[in-house]
N, C-alpha and C. Protein backbone atom coordinates (compact mmCIF):
# COMPACT_ATOMS: atom_id res chain seq x y z
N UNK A 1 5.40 -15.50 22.06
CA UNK A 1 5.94 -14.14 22.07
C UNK A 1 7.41 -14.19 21.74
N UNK A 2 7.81 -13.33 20.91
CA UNK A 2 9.32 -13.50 20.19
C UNK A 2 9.72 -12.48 21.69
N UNK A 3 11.24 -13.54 22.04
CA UNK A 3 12.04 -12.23 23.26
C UNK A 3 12.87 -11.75 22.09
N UNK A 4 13.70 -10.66 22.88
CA UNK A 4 14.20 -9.41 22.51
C UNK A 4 15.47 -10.01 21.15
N UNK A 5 16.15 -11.18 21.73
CA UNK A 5 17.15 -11.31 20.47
C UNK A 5 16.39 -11.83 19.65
N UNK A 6 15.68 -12.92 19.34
CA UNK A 6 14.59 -13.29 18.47
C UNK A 6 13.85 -12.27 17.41
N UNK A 7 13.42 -10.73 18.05
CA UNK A 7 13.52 -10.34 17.68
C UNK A 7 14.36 -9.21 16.87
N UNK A 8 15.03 -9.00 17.01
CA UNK A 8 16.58 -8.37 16.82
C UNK A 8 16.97 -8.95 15.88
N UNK A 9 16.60 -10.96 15.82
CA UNK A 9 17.21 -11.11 14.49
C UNK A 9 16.09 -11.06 13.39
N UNK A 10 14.71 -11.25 13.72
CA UNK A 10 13.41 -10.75 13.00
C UNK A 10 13.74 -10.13 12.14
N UNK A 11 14.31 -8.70 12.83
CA UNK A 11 14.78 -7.50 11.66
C UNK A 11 15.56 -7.35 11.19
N UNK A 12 16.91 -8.02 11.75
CA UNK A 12 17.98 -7.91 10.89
C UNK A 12 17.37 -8.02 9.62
N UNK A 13 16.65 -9.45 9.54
CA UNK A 13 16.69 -10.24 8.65
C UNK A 13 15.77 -9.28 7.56
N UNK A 14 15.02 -8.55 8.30
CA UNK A 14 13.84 -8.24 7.35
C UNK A 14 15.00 -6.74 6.63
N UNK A 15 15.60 -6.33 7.48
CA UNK A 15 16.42 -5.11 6.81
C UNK A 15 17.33 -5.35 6.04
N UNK A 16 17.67 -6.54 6.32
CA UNK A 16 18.67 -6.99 5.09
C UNK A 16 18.26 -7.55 3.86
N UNK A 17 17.13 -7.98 3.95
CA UNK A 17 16.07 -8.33 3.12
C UNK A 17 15.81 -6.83 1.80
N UNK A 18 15.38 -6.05 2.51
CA UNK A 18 14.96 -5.04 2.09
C UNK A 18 15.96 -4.32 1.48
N UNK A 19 17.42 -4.26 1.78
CA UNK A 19 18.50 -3.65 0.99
C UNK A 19 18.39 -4.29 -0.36
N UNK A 20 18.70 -6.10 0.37
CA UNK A 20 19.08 -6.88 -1.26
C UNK A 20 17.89 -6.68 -2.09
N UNK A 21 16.28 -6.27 -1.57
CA UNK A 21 15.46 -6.68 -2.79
C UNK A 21 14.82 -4.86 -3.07
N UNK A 22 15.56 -3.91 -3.51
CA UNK A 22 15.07 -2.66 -3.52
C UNK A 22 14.08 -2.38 -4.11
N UNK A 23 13.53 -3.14 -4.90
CA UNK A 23 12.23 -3.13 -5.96
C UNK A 23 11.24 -3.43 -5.15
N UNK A 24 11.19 -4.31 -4.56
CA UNK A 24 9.76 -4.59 -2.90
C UNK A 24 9.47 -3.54 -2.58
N UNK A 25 10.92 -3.26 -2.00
CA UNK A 25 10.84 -1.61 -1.06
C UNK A 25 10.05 -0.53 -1.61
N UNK A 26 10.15 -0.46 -3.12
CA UNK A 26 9.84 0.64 -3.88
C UNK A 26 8.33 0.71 -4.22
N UNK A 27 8.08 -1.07 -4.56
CA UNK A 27 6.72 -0.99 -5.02
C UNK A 27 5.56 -0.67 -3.85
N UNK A 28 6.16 -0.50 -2.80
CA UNK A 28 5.23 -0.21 -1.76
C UNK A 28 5.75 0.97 -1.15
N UNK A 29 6.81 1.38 -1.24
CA UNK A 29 7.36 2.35 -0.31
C UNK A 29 6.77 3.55 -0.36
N UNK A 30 6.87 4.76 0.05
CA UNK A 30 6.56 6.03 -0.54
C UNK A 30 5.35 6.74 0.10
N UNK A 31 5.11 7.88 0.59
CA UNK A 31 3.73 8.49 0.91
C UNK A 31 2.06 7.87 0.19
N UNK A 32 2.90 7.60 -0.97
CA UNK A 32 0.89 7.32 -1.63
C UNK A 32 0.52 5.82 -1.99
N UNK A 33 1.92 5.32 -1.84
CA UNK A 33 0.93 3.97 -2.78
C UNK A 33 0.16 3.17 -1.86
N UNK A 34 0.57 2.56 -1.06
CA UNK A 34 -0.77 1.99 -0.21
C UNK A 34 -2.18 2.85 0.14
N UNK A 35 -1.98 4.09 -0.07
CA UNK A 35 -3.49 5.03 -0.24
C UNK A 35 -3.95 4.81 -1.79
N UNK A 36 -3.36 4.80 -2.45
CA UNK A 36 -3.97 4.40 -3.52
C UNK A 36 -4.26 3.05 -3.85
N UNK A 37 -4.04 1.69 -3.42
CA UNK A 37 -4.35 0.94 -3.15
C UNK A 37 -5.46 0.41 -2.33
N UNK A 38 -5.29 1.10 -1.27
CA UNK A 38 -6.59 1.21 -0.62
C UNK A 38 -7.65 1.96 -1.76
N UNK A 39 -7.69 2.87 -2.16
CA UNK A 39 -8.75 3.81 -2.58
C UNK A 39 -9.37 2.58 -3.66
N UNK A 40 -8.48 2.08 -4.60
CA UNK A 40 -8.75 0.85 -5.81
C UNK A 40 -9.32 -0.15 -4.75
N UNK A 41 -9.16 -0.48 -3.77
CA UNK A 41 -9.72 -1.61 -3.41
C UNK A 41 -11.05 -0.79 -2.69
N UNK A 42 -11.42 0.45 -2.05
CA UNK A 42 -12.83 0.78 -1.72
C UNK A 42 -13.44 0.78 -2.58
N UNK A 43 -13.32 0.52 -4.43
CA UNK A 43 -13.98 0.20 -5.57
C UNK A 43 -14.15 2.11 -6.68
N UNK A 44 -13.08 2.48 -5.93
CA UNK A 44 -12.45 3.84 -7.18
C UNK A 44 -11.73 3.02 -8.16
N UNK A 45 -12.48 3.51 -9.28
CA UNK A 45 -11.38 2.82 -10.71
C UNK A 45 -11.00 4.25 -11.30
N UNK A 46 -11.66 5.44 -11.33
CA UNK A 46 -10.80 6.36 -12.27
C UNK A 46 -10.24 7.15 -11.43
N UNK A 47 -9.21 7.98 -12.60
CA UNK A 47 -8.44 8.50 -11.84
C UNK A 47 -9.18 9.78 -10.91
N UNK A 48 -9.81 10.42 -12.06
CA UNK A 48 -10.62 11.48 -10.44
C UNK A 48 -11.21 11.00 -9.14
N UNK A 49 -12.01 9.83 -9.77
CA UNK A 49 -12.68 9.35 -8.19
C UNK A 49 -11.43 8.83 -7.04
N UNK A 50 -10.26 8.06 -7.36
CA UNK A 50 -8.86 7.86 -6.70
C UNK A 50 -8.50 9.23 -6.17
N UNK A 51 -8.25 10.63 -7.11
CA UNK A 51 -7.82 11.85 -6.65
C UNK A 51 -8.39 12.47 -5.73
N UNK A 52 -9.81 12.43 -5.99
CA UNK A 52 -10.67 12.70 -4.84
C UNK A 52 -10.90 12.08 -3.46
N UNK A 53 -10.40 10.61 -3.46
CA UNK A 53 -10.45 9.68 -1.89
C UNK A 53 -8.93 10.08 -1.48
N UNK A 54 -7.82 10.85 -1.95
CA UNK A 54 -6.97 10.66 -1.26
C UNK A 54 -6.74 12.16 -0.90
N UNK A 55 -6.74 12.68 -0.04
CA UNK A 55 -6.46 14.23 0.22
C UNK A 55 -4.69 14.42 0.43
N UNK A 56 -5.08 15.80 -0.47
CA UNK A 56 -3.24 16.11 0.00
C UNK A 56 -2.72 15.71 -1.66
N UNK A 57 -2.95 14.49 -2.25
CA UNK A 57 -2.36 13.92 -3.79
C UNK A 57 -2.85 15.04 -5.16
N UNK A 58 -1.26 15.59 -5.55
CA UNK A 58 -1.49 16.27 -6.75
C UNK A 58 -1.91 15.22 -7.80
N UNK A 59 -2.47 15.69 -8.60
CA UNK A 59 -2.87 14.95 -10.34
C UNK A 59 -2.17 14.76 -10.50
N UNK A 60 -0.82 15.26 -10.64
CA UNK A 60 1.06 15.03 -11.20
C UNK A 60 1.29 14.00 -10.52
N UNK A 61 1.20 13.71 -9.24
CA UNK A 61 1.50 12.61 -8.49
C UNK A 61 0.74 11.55 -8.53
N UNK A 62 -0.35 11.45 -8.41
CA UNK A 62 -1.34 10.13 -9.01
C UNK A 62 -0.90 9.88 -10.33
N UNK A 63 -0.61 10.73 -11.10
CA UNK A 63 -0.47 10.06 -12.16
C UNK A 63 1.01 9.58 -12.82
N UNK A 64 2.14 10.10 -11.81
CA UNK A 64 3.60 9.47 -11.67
C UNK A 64 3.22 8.17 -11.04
N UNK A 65 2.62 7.98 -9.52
CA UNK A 65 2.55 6.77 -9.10
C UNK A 65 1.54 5.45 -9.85
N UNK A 66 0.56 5.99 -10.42
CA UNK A 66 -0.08 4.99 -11.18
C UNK A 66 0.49 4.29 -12.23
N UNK A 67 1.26 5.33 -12.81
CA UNK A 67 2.16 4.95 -13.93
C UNK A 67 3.23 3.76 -13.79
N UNK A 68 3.93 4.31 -12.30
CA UNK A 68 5.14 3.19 -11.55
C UNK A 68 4.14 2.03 -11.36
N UNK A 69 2.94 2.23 -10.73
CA UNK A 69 2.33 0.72 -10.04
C UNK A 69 1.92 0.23 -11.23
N UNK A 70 1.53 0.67 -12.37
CA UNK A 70 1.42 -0.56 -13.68
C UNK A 70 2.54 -1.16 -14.15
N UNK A 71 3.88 -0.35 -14.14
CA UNK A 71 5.04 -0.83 -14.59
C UNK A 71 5.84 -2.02 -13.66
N UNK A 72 5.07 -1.90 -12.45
CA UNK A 72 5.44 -2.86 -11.28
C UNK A 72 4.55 -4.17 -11.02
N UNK A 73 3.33 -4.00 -12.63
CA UNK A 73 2.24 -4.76 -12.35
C UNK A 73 1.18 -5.08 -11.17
N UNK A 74 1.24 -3.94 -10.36
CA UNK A 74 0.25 -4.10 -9.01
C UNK A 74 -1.08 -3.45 -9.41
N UNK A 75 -1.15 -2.58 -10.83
CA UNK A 75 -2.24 -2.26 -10.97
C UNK A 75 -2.20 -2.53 -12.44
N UNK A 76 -3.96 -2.66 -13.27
CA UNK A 76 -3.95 -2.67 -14.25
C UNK A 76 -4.62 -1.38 -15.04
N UNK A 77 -4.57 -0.44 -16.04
CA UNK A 77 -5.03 0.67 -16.39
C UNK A 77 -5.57 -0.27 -17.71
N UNK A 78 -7.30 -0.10 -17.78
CA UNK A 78 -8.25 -0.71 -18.82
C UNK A 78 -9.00 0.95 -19.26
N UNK A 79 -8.91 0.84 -20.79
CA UNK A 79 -9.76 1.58 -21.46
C UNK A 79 -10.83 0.92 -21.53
N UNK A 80 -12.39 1.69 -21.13
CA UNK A 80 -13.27 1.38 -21.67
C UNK A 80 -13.43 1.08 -22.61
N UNK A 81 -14.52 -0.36 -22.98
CA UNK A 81 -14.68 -0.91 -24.47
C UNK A 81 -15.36 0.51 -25.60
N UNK A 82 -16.14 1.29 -25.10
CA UNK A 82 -16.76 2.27 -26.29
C UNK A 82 -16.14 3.65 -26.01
N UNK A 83 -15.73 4.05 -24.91
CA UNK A 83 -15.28 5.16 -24.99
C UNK A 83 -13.54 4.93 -24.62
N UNK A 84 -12.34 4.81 -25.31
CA UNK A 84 -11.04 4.97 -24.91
C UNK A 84 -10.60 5.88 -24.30
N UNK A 85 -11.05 7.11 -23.61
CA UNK A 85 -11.07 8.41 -22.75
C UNK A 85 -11.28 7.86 -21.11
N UNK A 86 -12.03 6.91 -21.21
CA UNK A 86 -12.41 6.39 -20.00
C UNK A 86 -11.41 5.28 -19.35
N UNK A 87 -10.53 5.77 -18.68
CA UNK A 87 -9.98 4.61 -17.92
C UNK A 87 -10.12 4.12 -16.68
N UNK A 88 -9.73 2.62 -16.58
CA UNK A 88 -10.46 2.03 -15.13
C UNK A 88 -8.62 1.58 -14.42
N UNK A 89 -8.94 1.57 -13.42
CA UNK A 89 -7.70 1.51 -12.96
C UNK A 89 -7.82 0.06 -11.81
N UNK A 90 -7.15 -1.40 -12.00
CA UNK A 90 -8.08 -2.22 -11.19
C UNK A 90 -7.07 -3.01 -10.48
N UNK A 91 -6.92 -3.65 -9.38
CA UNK A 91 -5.68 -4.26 -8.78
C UNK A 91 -5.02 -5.78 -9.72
N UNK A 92 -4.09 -5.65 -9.65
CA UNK A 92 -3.95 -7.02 -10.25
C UNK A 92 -4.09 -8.76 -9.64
N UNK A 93 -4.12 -9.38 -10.20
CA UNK A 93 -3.34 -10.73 -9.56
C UNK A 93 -2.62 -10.75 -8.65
N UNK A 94 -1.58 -10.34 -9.58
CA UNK A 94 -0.39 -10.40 -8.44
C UNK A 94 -0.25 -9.86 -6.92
N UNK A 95 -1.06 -8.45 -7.31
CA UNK A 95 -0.88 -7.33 -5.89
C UNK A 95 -1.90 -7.85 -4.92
N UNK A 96 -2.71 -8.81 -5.17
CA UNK A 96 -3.91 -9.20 -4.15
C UNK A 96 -2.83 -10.06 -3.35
N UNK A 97 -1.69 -10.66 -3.90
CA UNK A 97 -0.48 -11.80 -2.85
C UNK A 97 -0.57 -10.67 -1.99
N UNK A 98 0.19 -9.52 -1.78
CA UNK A 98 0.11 -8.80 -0.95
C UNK A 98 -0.55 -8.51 0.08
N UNK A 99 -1.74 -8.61 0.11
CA UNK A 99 -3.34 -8.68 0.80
C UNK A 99 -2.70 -8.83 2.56
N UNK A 100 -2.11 -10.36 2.40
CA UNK A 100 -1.58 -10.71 3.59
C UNK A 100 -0.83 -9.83 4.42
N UNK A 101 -0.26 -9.39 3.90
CA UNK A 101 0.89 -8.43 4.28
C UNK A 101 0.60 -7.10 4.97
N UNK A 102 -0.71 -7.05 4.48
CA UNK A 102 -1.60 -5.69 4.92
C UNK A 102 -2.17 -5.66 5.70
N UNK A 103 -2.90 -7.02 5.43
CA UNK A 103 -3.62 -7.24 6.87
C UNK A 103 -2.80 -7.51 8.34
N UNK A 104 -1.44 -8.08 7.67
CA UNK A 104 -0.67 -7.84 9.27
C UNK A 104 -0.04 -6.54 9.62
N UNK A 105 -0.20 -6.10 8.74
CA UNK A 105 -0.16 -4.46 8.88
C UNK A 105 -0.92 -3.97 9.58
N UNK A 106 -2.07 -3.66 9.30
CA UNK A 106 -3.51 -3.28 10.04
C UNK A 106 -3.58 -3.97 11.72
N UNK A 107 -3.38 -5.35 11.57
CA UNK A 107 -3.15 -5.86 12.91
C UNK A 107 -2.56 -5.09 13.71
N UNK A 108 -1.02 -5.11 13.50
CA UNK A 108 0.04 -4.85 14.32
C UNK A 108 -0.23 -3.38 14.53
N UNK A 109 -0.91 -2.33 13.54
CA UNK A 109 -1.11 -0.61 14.13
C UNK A 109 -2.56 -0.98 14.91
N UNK A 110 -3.20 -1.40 15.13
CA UNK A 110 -5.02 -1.99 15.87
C UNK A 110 -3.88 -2.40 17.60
N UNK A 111 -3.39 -3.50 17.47
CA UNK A 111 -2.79 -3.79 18.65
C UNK A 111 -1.50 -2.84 19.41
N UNK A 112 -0.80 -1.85 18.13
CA UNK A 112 0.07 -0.58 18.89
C UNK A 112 -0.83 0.41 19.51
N UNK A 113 -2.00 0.42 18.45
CA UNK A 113 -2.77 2.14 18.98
C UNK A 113 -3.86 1.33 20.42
N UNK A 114 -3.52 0.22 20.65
CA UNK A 114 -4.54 -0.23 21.88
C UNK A 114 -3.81 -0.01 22.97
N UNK A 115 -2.52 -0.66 22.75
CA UNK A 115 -1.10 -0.43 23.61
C UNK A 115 -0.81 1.19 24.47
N UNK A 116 -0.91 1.96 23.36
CA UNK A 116 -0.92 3.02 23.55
C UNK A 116 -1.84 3.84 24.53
N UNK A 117 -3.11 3.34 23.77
CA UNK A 117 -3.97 4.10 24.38
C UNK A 117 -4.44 3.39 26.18
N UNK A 118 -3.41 2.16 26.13
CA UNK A 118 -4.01 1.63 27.73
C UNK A 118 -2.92 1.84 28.03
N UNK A 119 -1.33 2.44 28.14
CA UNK A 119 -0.27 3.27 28.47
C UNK A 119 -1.12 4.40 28.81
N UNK A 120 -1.59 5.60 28.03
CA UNK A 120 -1.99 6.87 28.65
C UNK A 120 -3.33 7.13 29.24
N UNK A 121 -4.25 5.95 29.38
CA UNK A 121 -4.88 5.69 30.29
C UNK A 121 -4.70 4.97 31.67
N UNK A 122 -3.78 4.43 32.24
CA UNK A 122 -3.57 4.03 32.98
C UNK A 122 -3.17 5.10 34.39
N UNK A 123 -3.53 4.46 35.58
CA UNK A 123 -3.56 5.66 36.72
C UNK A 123 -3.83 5.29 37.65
């Protein structure tokens, strides 16, 4: 278990981290992109079926952020071989490194919302 300065310097480190590397910050930062990430990894490749798993996301906005996550290489946009109208939208190489990162993500909100919920159950 990290104590309190241990952690304190955890974050320094990670916030200072995050100033010097603003492009990290970006390629993940923001209301949608990890929902759209998720949605590509529940096995949505076009853009309607993506528009449709994420509620709340304008077309204007899926299609600003899709645009950034190819230019950031976390996603790849493939035309179908017979029809070029048809595009597939698929994670890359690279963005699967990430994977890890998510999953300690998922951890750490699984073990806050348990925390929580045995805080306002308790009596």
């Amino acid at each position: 278990m990290l104590n309190e300065q241990t952690s304190l310097s955890v974050f320094s480190g990670l916030f200072s981290a995050l100033q010097l590397k603003p492009p990290a910050r970006l390629t993940f930062g923001g209301k949608w992109r990890l929902m759209i990430l998720r949605s590509i990894c529940d096995g949505n490749s076009k853009f309607a079926e993506i528009e449709r798993s994420i509620p709340g996301i304008t077309a204007r906005m899926l299609s600003r952020e899709l645009k950034a996550m190819e230019l950031d290489e976390i996603i790849s946009r493939q035309a179908h071989a017979h029809n070029f109208k048809i595009i597939a939208y698929r994670l890359t190489d690279y963005s699967k490194s990430f994977a890890p990162v998510v999953r300690a993500m998922i951890e750490w909100g699984i073990s806050h919302r348990e925390k929580m919920h045995r805080k306002t159950h308790q009596g």
